[in-house]
C-alpha atoms as a PDB file:
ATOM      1  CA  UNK A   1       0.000   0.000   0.000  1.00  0.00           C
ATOM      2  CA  UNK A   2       1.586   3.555  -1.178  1.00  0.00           C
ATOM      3  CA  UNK A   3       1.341   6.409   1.010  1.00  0.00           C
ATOM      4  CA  UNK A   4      -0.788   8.196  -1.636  1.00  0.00           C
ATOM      5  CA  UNK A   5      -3.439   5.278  -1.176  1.00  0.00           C
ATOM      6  CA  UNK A   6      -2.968   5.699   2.904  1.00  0.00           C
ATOM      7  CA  UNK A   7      -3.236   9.445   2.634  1.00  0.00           C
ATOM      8  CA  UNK A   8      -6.420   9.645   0.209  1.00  0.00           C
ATOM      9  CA  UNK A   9      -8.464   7.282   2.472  1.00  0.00           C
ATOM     10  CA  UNK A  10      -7.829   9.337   5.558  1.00  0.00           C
ATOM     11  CA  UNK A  11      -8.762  12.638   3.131  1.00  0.00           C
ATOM     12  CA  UNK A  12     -12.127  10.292   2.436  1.00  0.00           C
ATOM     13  CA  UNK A  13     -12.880  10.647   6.435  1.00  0.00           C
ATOM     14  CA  UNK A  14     -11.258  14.046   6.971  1.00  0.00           C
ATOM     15  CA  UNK A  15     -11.230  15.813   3.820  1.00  0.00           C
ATOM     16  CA  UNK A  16      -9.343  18.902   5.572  1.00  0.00           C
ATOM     17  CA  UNK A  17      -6.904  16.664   6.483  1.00  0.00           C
ATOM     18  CA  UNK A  18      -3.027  17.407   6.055  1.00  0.00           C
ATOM     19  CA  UNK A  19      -1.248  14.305   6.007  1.00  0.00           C
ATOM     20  CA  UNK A  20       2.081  13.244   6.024  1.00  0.00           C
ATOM     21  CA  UNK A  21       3.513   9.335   5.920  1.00  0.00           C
ATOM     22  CA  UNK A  22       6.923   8.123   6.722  1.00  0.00           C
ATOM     23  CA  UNK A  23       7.568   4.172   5.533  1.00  0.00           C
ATOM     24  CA  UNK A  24       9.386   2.898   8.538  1.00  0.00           C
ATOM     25  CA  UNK A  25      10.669  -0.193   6.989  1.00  0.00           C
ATOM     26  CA  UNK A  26      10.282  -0.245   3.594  1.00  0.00           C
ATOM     27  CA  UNK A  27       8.261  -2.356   2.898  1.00  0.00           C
ATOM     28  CA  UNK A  28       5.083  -0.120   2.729  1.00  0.00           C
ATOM     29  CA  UNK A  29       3.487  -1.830   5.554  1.00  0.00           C
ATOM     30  CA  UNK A  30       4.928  -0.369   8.954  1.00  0.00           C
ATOM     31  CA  UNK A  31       3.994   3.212   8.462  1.00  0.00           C
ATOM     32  CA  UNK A  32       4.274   6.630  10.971  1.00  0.00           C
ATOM     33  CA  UNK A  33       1.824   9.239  10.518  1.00  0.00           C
ATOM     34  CA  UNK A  34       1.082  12.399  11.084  1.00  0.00           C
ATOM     35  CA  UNK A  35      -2.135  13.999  10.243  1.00  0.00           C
ATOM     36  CA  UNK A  36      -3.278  17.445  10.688  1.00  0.00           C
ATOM     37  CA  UNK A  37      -7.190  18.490  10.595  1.00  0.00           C
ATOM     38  CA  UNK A  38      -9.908  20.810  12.510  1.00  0.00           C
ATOM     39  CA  UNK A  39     -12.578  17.679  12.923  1.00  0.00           C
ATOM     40  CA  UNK A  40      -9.832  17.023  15.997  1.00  0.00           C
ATOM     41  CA  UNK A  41     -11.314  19.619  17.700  1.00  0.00           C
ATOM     42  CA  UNK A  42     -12.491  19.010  21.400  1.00  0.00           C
ATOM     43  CA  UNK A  43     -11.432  14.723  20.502  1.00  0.00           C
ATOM     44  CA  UNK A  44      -9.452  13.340  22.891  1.00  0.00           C
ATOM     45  CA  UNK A  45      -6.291  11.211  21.881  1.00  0.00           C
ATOM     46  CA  UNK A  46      -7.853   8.180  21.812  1.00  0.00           C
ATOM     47  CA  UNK A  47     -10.749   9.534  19.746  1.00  0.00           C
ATOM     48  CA  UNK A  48      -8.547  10.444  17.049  1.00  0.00           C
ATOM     49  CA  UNK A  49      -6.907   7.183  16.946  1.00  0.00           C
ATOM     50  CA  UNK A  50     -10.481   5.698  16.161  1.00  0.00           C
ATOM     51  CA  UNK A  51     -10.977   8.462  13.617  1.00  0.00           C
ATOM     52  CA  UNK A  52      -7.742   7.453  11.670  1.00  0.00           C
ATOM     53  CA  UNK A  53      -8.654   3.884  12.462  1.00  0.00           C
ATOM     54  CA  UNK A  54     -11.918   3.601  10.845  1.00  0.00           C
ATOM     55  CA  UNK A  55     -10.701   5.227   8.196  1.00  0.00           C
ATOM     56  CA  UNK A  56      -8.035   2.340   7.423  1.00  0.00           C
ATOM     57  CA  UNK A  57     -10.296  -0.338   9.019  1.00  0.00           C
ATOM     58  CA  UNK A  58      -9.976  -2.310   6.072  1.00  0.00           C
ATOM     59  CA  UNK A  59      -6.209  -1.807   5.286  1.00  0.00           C
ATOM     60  CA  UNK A  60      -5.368  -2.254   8.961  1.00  0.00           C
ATOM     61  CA  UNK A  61      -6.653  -6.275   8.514  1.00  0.00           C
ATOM     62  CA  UNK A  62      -4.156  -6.544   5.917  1.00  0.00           C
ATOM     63  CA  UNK A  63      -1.819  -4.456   4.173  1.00  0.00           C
ATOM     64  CA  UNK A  64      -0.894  -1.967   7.310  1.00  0.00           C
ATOM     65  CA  UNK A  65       0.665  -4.309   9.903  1.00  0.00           C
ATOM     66  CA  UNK A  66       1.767  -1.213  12.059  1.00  0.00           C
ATOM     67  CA  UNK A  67       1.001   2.093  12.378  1.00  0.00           C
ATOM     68  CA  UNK A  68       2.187   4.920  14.531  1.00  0.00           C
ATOM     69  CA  UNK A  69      -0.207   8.232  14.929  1.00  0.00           C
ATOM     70  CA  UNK A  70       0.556  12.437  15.612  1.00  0.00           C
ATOM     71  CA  UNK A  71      -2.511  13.673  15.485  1.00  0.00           C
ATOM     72  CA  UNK A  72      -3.414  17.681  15.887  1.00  0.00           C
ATOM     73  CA  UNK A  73      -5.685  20.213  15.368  1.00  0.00           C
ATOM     74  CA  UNK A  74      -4.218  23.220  13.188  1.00  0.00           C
ATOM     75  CA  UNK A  75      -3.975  24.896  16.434  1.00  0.00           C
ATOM     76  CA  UNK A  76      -1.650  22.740  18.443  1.00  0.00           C
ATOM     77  CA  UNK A  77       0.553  22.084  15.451  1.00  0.00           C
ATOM     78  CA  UNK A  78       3.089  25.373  16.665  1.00  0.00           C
ATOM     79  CA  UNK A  79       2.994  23.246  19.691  1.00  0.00           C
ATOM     80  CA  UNK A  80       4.039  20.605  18.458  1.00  0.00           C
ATOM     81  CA  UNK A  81       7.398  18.856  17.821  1.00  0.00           C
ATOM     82  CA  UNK A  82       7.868  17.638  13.899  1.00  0.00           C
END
């Protein structure tokens, strides 16, 4: 699974969404992201996971064996480290 595939089903679910995907292995299944969108808003940490979850549900059973999540509103991104 490309990170173009990963990035336009999160955009599906959060079409705000800024994303960014880093292949931690390389083999385009262990993947770190960071996404960026205002439906974060008032969503605790957990909540976002589930967010970005159910947006992979389906590539999370198979092609996505890991994935790591940073997950922010716009406004805590200056807070944020990279």
């Amino acid at each position: 699974m490309t990170a173009d595939q990963i990035a336009a089903k999160i955009r599906e679910a959060l079409p705000d969404a800024e994303v960014a995907l880093e292949d931690l292995t390389g083999t385009k299944d262990h993947w770190k992201l960071r996404v960026i969108s205002t439906a974060f808003a008032g969503k605790s940490l957990m909540q976002r996971h589930r967010v970005i979850n159910a947006a992979l549900a389906d590539e999370l059973k198979g092609p996505i064996h890991a994935l790591t999540m940073d997950v922010f509103t716009p406004d805590e991104v200056g807070a944020a480290p990279p």
